[in-house]
C-alpha atoms as a PDB file:
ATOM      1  CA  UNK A   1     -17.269  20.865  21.726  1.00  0.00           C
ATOM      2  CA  UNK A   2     -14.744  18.575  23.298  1.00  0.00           C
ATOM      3  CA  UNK A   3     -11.306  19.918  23.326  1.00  0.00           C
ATOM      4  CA  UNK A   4      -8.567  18.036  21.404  1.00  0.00           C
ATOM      5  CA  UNK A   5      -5.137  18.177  22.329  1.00  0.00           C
ATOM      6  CA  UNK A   6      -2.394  19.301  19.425  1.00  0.00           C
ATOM      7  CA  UNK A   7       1.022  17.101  19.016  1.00  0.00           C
ATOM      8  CA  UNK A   8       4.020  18.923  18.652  1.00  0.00           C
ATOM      9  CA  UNK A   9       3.846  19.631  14.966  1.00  0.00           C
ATOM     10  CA  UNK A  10       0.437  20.922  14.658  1.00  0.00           C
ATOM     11  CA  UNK A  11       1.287  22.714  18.290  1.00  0.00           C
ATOM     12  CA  UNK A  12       3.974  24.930  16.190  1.00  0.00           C
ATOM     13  CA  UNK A  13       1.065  26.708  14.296  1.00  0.00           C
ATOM     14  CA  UNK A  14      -1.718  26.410  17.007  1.00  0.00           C
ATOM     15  CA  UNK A  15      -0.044  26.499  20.017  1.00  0.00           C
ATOM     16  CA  UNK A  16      -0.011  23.899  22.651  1.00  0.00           C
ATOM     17  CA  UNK A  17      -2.844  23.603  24.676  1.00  0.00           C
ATOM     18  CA  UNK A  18      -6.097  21.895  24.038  1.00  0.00           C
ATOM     19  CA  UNK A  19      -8.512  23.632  21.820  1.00  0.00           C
ATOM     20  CA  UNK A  20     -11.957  22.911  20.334  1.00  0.00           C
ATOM     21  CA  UNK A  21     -11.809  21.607  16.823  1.00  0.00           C
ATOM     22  CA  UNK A  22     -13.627  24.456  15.749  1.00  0.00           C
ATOM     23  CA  UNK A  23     -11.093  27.074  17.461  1.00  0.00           C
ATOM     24  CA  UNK A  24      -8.490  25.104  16.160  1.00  0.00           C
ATOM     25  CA  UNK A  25      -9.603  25.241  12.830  1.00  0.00           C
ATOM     26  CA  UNK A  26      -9.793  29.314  13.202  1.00  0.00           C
ATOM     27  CA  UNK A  27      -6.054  29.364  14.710  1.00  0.00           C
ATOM     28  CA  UNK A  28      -5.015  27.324  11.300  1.00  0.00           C
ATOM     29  CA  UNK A  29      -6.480  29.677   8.653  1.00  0.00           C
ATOM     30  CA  UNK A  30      -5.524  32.075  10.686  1.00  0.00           C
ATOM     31  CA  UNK A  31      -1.740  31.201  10.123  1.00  0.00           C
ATOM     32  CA  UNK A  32      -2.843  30.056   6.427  1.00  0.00           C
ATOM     33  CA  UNK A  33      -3.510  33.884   5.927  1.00  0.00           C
ATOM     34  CA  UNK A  34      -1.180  35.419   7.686  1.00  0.00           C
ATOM     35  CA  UNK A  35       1.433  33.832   5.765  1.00  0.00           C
ATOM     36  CA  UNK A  36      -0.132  34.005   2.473  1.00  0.00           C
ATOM     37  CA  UNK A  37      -0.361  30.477   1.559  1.00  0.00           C
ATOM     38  CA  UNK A  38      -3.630  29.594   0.426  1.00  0.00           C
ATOM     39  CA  UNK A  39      -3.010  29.170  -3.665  1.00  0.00           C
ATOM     40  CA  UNK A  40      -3.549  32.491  -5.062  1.00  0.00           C
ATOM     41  CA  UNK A  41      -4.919  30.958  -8.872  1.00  0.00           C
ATOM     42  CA  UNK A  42      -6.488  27.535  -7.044  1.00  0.00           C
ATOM     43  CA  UNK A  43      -8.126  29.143  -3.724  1.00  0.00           C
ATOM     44  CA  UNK A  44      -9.098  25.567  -2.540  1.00  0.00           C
ATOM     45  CA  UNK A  45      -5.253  24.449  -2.323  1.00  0.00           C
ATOM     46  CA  UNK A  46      -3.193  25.471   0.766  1.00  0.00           C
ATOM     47  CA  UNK A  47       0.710  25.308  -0.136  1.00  0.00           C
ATOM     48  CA  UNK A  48       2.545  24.445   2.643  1.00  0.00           C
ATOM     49  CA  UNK A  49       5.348  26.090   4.079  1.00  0.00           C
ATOM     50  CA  UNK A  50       7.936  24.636   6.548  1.00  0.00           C
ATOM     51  CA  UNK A  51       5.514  24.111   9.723  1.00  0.00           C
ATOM     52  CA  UNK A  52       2.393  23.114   8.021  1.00  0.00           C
ATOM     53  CA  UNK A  53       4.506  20.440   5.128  1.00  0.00           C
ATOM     54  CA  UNK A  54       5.022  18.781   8.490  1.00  0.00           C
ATOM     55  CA  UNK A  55       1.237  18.618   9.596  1.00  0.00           C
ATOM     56  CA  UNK A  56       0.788  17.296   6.176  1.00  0.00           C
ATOM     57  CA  UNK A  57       2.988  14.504   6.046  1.00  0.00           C
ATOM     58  CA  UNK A  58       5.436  16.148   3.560  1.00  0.00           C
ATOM     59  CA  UNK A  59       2.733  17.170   1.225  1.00  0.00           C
ATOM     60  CA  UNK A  60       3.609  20.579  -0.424  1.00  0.00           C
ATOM     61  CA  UNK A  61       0.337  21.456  -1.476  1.00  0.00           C
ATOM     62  CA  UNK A  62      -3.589  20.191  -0.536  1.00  0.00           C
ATOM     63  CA  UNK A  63      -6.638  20.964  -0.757  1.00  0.00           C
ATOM     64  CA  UNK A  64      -9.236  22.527   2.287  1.00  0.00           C
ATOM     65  CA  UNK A  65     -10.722  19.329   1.962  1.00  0.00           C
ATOM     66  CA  UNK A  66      -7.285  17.021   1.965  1.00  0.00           C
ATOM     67  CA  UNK A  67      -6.121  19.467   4.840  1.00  0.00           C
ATOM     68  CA  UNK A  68      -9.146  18.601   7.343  1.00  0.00           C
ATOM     69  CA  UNK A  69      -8.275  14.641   7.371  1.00  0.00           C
ATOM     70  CA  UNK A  70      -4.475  15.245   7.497  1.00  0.00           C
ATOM     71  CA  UNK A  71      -4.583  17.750  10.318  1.00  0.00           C
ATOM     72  CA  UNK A  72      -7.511  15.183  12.119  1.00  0.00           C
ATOM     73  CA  UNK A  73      -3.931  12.659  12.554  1.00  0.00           C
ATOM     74  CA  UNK A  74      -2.403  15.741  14.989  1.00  0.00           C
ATOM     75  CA  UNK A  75      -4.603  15.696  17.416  1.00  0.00           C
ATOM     76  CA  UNK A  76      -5.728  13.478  20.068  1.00  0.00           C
END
């Protein structure tokens, strides 16, 4: 796949550089893990913490589905 390059908000969870949108997916559920915020009764809903409420447009919680558009506006 084609890489696609992060902007500066998504770039704070992903890193920087270009990435496949598959590997970039990874490195985003990855953090969603990490830092516990996929909803623990609603496992479809991500709530968003500082970095990621950014990525999706002040949003505080969304669903997988919701998520893939709004992170799709971060990259170029």
């Amino acid at each position: 796949m084609k890489p696609v390059q992060p902007d500066t908000a998504l770039s704070a969870i992903v890193g920087s550089k270009a990435l496949p949108r598959t590997e970039l997916t990874k490195k985003l559920w990855d953090y969603i893990k990490k830092h516990g915020l996929q909803d623990k009764k609603d496992k479809r809903s991500i709530n968003a913490d500082a970095a990621l409420k950014v990525v999706f447009g002040g949003k505080s919680k969304v669903s997988m589905f919701e998520m893939t558009k709004l992170v799709s506006n971060h990259v170029s």
